[in-house]
PDB file of N, CA and C in Angstrom:
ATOM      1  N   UNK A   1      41.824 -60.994   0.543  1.00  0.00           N
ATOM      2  CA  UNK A   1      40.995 -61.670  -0.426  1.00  0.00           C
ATOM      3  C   UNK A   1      39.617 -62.000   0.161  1.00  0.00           C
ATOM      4  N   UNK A   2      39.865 -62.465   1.544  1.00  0.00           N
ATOM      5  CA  UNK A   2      38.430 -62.470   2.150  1.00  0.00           C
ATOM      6  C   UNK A   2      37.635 -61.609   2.851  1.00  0.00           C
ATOM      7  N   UNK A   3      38.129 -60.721   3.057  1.00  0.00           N
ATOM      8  CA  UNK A   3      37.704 -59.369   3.644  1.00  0.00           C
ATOM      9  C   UNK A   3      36.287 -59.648   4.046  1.00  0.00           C
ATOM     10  N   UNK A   4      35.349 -60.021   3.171  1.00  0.00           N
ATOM     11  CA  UNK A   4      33.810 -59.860   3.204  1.00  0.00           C
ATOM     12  C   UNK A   4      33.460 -60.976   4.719  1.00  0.00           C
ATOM     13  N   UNK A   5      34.399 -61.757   4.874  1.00  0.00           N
ATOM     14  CA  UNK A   5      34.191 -62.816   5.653  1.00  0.00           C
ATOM     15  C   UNK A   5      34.634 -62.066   7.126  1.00  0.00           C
ATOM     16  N   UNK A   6      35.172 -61.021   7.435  1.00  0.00           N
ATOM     17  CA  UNK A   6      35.492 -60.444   8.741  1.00  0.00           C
ATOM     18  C   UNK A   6      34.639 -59.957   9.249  1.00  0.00           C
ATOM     19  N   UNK A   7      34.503 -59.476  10.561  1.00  0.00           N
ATOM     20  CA  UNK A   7      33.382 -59.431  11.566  1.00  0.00           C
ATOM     21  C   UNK A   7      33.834 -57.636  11.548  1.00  0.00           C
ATOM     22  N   UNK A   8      32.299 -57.438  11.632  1.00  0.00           N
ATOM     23  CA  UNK A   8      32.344 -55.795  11.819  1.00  0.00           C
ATOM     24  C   UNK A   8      31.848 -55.688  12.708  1.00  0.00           C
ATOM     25  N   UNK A   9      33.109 -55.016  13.302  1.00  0.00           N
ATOM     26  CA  UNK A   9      32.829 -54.157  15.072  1.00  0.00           C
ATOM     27  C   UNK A   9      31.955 -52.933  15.033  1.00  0.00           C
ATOM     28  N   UNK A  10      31.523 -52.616  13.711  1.00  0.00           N
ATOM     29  CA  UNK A  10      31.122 -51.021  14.001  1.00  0.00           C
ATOM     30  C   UNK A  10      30.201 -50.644  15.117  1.00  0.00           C
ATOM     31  N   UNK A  11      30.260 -49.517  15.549  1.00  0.00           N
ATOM     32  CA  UNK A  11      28.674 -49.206  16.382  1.00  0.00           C
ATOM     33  C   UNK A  11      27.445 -48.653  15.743  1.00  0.00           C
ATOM     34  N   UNK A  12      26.208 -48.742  16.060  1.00  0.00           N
ATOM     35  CA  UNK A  12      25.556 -48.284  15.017  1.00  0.00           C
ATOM     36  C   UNK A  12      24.385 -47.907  16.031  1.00  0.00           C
ATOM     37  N   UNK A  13      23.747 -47.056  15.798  1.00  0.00           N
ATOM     38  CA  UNK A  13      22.253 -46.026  16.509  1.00  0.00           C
ATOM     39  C   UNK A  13      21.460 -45.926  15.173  1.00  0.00           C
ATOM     40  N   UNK A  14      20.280 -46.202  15.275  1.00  0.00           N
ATOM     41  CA  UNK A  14      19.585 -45.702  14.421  1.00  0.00           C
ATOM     42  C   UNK A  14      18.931 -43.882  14.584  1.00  0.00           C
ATOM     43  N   UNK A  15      18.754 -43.297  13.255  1.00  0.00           N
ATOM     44  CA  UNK A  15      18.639 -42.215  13.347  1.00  0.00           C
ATOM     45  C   UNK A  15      17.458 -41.991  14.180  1.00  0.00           C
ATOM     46  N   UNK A  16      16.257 -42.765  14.238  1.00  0.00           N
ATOM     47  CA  UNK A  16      15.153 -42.454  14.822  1.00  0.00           C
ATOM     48  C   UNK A  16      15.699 -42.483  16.949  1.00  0.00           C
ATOM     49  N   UNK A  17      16.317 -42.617  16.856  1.00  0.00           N
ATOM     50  CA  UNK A  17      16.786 -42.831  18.137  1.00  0.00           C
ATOM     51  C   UNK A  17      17.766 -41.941  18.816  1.00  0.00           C
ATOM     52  N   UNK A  18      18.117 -41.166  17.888  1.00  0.00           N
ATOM     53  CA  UNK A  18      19.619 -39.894  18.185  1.00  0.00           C
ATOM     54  C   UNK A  18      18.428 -38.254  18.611  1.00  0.00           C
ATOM     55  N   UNK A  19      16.946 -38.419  18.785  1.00  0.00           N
ATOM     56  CA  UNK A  19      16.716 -37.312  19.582  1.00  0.00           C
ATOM     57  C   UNK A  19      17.150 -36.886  20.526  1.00  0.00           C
ATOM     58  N   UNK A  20      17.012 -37.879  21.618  1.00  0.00           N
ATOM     59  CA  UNK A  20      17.737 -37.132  23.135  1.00  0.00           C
ATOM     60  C   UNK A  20      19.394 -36.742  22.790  1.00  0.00           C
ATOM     61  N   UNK A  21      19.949 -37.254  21.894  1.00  0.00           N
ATOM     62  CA  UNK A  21      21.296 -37.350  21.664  1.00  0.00           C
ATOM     63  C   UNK A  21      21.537 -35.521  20.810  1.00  0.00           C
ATOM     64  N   UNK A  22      21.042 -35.256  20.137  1.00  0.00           N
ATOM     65  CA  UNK A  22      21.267 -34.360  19.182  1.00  0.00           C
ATOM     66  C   UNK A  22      21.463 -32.981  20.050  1.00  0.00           C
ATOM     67  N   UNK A  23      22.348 -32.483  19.573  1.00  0.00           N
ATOM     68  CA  UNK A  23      22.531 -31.186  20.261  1.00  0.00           C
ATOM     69  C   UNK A  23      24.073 -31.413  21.628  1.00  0.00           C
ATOM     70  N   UNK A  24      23.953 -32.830  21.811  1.00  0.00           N
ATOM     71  CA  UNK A  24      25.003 -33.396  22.817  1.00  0.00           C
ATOM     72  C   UNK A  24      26.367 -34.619  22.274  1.00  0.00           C
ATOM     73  N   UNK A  25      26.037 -34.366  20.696  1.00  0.00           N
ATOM     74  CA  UNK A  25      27.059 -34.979  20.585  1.00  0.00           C
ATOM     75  C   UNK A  25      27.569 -34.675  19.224  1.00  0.00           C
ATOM     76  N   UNK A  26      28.999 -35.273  18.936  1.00  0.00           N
ATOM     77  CA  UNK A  26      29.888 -34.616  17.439  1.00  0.00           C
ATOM     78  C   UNK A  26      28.583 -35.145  16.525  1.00  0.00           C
ATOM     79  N   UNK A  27      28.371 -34.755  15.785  1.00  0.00           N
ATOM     80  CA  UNK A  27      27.450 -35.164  14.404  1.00  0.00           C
ATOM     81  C   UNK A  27      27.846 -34.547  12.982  1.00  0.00           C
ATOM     82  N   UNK A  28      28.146 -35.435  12.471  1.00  0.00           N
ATOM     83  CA  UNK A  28      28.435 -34.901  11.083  1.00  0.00           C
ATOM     84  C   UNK A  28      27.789 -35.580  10.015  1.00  0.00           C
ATOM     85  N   UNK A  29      27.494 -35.016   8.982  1.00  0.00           N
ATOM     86  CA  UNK A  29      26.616 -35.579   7.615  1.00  0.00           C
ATOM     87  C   UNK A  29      27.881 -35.481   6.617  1.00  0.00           C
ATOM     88  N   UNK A  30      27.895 -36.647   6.536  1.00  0.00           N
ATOM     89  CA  UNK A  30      28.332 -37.235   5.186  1.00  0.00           C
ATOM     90  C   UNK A  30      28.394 -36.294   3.727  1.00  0.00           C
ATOM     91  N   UNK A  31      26.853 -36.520   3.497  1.00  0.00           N
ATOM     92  CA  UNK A  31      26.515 -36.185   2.258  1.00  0.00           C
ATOM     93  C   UNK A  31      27.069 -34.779   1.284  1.00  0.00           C
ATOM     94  N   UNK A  32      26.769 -34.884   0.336  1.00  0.00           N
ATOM     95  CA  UNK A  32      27.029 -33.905  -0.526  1.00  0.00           C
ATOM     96  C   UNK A  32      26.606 -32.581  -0.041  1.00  0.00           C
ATOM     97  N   UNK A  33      27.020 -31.298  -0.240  1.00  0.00           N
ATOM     98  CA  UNK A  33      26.429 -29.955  -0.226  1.00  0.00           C
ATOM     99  C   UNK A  33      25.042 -29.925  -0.635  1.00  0.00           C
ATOM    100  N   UNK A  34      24.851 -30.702  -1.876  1.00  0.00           N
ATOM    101  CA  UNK A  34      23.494 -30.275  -2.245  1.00  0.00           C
ATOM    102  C   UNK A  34      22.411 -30.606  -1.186  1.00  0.00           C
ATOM    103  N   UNK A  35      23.114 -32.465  -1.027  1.00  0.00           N
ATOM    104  CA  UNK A  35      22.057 -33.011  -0.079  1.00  0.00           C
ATOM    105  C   UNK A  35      22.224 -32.546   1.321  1.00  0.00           C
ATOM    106  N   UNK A  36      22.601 -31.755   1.716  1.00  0.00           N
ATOM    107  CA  UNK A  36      22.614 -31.456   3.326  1.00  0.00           C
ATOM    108  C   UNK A  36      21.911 -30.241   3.470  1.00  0.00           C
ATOM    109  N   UNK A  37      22.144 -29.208   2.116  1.00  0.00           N
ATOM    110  CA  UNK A  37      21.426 -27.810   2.266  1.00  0.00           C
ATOM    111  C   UNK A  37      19.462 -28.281   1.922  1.00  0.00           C
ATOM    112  N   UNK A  38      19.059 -29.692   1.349  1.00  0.00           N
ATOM    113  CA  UNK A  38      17.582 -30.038   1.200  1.00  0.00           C
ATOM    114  C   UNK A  38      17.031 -30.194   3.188  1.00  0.00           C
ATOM    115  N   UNK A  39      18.609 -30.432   3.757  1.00  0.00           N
ATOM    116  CA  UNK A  39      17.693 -30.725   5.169  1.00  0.00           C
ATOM    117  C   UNK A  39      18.379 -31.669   5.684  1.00  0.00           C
ATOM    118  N   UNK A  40      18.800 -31.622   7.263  1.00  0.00           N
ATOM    119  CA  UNK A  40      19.413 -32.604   7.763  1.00  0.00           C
ATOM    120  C   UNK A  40      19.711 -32.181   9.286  1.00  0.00           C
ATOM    121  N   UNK A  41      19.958 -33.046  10.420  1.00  0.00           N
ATOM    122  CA  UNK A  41      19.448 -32.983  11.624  1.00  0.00           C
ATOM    123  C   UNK A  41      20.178 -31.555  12.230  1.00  0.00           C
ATOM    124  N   UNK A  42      19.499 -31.134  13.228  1.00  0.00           N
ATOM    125  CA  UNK A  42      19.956 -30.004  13.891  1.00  0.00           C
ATOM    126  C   UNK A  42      21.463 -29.617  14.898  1.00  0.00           C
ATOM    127  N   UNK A  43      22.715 -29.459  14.281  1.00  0.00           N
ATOM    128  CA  UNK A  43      24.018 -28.865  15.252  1.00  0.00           C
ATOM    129  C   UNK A  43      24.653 -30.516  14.139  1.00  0.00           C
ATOM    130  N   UNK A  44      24.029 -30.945  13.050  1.00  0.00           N
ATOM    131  CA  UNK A  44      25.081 -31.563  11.919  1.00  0.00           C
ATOM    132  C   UNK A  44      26.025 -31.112  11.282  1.00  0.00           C
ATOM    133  N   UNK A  45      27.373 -31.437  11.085  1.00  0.00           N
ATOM    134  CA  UNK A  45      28.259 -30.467  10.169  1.00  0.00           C
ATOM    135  C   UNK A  45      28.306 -31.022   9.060  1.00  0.00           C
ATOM    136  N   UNK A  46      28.089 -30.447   8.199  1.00  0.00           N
ATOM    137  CA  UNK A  46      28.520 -31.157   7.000  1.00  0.00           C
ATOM    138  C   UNK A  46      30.046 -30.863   6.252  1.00  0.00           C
ATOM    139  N   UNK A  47      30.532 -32.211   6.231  1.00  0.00           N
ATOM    140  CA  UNK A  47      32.351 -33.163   5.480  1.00  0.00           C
ATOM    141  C   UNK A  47      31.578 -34.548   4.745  1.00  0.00           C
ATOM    142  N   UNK A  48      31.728 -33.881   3.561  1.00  0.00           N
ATOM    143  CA  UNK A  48      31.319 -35.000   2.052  1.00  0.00           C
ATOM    144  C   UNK A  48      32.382 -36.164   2.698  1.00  0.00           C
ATOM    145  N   UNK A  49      31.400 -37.353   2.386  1.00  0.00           N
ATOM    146  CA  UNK A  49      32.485 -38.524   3.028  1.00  0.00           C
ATOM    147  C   UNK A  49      33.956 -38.307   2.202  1.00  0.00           C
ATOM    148  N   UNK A  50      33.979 -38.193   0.924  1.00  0.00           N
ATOM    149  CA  UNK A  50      35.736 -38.326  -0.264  1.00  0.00           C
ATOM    150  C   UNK A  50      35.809 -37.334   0.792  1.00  0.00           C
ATOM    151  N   UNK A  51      35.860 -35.731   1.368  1.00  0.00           N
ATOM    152  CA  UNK A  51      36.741 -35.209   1.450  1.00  0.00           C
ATOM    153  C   UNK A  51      37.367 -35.918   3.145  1.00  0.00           C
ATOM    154  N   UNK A  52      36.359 -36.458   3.772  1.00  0.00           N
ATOM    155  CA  UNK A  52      36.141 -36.779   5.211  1.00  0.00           C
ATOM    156  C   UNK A  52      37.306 -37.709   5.364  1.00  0.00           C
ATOM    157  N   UNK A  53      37.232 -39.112   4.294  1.00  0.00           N
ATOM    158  CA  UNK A  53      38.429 -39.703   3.808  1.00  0.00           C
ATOM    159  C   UNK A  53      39.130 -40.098   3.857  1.00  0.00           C
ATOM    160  N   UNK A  54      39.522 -38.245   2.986  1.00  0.00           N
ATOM    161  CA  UNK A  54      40.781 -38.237   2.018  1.00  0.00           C
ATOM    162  C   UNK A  54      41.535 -37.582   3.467  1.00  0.00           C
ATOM    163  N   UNK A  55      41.177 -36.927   4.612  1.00  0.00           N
ATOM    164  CA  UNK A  55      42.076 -36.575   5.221  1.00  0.00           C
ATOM    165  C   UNK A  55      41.376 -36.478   6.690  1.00  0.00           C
ATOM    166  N   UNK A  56      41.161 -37.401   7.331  1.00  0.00           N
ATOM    167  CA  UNK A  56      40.456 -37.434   8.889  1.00  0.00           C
ATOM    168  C   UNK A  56      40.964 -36.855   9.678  1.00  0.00           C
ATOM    169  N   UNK A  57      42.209 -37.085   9.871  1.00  0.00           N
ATOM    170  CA  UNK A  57      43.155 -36.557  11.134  1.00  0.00           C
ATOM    171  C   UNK A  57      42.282 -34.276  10.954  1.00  0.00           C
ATOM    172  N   UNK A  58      42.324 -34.525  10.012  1.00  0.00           N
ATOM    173  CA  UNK A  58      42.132 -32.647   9.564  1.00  0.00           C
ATOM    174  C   UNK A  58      40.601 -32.466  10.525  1.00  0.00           C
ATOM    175  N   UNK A  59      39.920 -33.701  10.430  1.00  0.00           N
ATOM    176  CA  UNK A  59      38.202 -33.255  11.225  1.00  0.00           C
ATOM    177  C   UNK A  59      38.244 -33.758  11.870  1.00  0.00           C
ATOM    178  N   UNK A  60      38.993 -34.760  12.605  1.00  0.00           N
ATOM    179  CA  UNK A  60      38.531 -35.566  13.733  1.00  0.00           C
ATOM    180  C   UNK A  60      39.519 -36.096  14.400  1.00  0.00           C
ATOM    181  N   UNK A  61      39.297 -35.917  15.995  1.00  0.00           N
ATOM    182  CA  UNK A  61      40.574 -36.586  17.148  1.00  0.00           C
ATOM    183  C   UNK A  61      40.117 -37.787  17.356  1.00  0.00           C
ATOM    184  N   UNK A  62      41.244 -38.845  17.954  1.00  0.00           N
ATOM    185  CA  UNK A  62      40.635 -39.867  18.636  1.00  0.00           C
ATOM    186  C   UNK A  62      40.354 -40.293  19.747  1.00  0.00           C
ATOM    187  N   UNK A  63      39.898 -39.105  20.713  1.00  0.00           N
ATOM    188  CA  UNK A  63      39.853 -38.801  21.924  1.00  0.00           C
ATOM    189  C   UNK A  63      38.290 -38.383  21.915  1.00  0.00           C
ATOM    190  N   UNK A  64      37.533 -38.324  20.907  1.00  0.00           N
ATOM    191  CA  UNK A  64      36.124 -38.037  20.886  1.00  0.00           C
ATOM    192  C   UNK A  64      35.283 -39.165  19.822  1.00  0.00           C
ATOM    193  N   UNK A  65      34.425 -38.912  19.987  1.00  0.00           N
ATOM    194  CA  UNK A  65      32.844 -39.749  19.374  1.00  0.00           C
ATOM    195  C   UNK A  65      32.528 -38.731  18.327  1.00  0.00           C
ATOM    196  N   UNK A  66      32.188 -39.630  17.335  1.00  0.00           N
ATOM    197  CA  UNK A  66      31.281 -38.919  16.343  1.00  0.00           C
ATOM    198  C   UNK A  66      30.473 -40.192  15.612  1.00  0.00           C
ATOM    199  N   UNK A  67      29.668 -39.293  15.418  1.00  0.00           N
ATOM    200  CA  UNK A  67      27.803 -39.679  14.730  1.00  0.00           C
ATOM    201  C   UNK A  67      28.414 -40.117  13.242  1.00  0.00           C
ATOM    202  N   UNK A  68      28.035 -40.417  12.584  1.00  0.00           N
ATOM    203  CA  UNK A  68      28.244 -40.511  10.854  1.00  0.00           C
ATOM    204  C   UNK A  68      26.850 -40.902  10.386  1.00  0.00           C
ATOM    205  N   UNK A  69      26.449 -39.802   9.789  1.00  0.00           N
ATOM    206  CA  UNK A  69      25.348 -39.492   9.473  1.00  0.00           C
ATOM    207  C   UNK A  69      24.723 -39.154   7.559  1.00  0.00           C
ATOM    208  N   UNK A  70      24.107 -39.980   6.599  1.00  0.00           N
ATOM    209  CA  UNK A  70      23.925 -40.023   5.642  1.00  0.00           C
ATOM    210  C   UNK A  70      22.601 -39.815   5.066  1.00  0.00           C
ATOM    211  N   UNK A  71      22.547 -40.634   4.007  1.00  0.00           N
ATOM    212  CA  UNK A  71      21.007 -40.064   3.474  1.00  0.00           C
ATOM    213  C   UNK A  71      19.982 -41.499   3.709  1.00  0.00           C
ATOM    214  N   UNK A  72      20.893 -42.909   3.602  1.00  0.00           N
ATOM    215  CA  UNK A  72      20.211 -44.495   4.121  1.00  0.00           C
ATOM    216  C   UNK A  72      21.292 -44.718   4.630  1.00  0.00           C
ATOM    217  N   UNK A  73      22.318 -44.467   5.047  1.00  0.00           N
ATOM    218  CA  UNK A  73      22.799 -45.351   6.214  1.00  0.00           C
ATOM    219  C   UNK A  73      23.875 -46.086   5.770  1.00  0.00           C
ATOM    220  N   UNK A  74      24.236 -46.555   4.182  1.00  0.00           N
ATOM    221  CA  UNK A  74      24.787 -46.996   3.032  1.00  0.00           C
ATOM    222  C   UNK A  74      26.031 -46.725   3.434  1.00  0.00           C
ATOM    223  N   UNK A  75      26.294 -44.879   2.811  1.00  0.00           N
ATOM    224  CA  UNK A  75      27.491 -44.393   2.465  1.00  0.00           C
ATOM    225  C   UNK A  75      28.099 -44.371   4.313  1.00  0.00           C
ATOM    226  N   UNK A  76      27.172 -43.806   5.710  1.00  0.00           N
ATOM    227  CA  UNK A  76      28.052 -43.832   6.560  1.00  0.00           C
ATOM    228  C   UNK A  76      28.222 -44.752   6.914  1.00  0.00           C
ATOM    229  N   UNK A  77      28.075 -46.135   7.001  1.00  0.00           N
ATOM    230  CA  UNK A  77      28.339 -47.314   7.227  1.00  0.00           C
ATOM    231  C   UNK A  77      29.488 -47.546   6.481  1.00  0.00           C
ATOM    232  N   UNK A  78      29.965 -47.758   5.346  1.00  0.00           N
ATOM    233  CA  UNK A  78      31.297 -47.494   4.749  1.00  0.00           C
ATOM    234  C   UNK A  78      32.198 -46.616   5.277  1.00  0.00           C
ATOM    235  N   UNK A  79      31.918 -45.595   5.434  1.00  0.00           N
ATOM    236  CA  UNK A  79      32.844 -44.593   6.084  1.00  0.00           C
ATOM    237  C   UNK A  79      33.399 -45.105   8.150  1.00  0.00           C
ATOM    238  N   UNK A  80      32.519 -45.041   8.604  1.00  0.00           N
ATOM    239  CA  UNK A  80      32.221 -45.133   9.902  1.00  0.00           C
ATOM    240  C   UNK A  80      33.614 -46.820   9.721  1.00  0.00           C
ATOM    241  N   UNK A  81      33.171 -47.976   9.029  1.00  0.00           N
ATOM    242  CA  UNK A  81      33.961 -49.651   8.856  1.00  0.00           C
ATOM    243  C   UNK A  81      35.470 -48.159   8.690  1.00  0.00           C
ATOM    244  N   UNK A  82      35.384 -47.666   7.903  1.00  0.00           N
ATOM    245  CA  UNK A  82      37.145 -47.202   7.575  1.00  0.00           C
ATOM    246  C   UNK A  82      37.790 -46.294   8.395  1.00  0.00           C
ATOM    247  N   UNK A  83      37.253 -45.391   8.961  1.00  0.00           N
ATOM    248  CA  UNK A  83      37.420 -44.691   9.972  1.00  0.00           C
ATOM    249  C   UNK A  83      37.271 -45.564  11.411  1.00  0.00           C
ATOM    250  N   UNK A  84      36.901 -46.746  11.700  1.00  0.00           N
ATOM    251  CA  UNK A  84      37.061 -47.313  12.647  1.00  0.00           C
ATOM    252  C   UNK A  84      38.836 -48.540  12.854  1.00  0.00           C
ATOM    253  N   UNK A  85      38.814 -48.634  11.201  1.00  0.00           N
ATOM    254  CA  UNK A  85      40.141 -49.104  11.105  1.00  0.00           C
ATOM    255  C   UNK A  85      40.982 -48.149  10.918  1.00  0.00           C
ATOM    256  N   UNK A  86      41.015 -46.793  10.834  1.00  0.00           N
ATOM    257  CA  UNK A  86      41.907 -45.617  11.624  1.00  0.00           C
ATOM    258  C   UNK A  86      42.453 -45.260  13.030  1.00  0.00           C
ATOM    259  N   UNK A  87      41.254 -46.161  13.721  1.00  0.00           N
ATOM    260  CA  UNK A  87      41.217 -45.874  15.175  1.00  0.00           C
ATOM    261  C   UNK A  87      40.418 -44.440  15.586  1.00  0.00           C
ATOM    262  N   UNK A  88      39.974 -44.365  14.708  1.00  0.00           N
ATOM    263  CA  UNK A  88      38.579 -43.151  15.288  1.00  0.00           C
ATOM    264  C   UNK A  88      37.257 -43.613  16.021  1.00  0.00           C
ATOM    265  N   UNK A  89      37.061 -43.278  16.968  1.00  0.00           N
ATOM    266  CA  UNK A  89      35.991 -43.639  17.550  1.00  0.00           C
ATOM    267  C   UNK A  89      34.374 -43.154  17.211  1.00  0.00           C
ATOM    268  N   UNK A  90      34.016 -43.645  15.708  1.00  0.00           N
ATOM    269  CA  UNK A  90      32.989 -43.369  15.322  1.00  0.00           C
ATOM    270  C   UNK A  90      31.602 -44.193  15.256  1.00  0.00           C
ATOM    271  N   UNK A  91      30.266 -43.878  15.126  1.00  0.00           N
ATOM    272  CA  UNK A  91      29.234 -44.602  14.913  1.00  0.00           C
ATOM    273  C   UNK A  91      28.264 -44.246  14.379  1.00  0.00           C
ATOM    274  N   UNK A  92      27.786 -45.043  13.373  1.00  0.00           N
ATOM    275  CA  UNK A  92      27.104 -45.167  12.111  1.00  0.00           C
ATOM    276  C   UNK A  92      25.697 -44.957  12.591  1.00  0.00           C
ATOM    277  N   UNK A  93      24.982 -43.805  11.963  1.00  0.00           N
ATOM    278  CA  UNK A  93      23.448 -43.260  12.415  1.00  0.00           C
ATOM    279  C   UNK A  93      22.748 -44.009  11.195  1.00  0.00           C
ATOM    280  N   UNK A  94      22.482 -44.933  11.487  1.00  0.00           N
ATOM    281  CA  UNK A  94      21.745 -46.151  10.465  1.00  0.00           C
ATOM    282  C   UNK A  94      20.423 -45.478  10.006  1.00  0.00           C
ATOM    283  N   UNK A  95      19.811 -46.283   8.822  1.00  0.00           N
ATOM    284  CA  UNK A  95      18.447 -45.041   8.220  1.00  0.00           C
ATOM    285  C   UNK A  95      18.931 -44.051   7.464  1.00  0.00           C
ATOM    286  N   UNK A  96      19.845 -42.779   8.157  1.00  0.00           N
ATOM    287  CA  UNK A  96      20.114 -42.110   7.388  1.00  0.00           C
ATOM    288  C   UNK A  96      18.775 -41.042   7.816  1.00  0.00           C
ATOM    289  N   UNK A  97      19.068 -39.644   6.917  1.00  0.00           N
ATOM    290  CA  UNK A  97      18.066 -38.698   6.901  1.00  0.00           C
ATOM    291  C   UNK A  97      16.514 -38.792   5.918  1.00  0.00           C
ATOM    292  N   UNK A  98      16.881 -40.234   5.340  1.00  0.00           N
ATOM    293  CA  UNK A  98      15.625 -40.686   4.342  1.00  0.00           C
ATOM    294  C   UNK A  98      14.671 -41.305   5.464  1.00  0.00           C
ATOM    295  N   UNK A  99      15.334 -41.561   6.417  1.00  0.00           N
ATOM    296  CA  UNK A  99      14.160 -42.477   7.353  1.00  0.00           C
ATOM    297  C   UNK A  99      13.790 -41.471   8.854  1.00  0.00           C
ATOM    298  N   UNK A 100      14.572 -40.303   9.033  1.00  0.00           N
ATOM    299  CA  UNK A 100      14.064 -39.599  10.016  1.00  0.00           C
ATOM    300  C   UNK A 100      12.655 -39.406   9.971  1.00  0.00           C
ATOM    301  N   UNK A 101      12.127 -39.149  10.935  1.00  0.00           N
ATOM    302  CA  UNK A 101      10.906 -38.797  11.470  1.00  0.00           C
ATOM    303  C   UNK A 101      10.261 -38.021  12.850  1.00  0.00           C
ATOM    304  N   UNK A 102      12.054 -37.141  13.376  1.00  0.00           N
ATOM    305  CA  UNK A 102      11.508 -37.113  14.093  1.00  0.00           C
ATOM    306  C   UNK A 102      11.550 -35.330  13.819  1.00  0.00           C
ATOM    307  N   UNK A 103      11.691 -34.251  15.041  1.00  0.00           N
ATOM    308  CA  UNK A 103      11.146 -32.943  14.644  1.00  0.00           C
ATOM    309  C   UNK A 103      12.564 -32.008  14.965  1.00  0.00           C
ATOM    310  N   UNK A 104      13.702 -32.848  14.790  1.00  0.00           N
ATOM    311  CA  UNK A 104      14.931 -31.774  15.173  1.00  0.00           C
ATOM    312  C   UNK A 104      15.869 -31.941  13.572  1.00  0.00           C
ATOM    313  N   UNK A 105      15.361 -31.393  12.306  1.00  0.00           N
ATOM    314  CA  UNK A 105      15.730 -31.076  10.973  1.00  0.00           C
ATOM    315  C   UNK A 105      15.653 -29.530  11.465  1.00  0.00           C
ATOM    316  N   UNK A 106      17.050 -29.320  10.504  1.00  0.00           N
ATOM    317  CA  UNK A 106      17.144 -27.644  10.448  1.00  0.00           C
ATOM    318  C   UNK A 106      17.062 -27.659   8.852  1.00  0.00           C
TER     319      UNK A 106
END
């Protein structure tokens, strides 16, 4: 009932900050097909968060790190809180691809 009142452990990087990182670590985009084929960071996979989900164990061990990566930061922040109460070791690329700025978009 109080849920809203619990403390969130998540980890969180902002996207402007995952340059040196990119290319060296799991990264996956969230978003829809449409929105990932407009543009989104370089060696990102794209798993729509519903399908990401609906079945984690299928994309992800818990023996590795992954990025969760969106369009503001919104939808992987939701994902990243539920997948952390899975016991996946994930972290939320805050901003999102609306606030990148930097020069590693494919």
């Amino acid at each position: 009932m109080f849920d809203f009142f619990k403390k969130d452990n998540s980890k969180v990087v902002h996207v402007n900050d995952m340059e040196q990182l990119i290319g060296k670590v799991e990264l996956i985009d969230i978003r829809e097909p449409y929105e990932y084929k407009s543009g989104s960071l370089k060696t990102a996979k794209n798993i729509p968060m519903g399908t990401l989900l609906a079945s984690a164990e299928r994309y992800l061990t818990k023996d590795k790190t992954y990025y969760i990566l969106c369009q503001s930061g919104a939808r992987s922040g939701r994902t990243v809180k539920q997948l952390t109460n899975l016991g996946f070791d994930v972290i939320n690329v805050a901003g999102g691809m609306g606030s990148y700025v930097g020069t590693n978009r494919k």
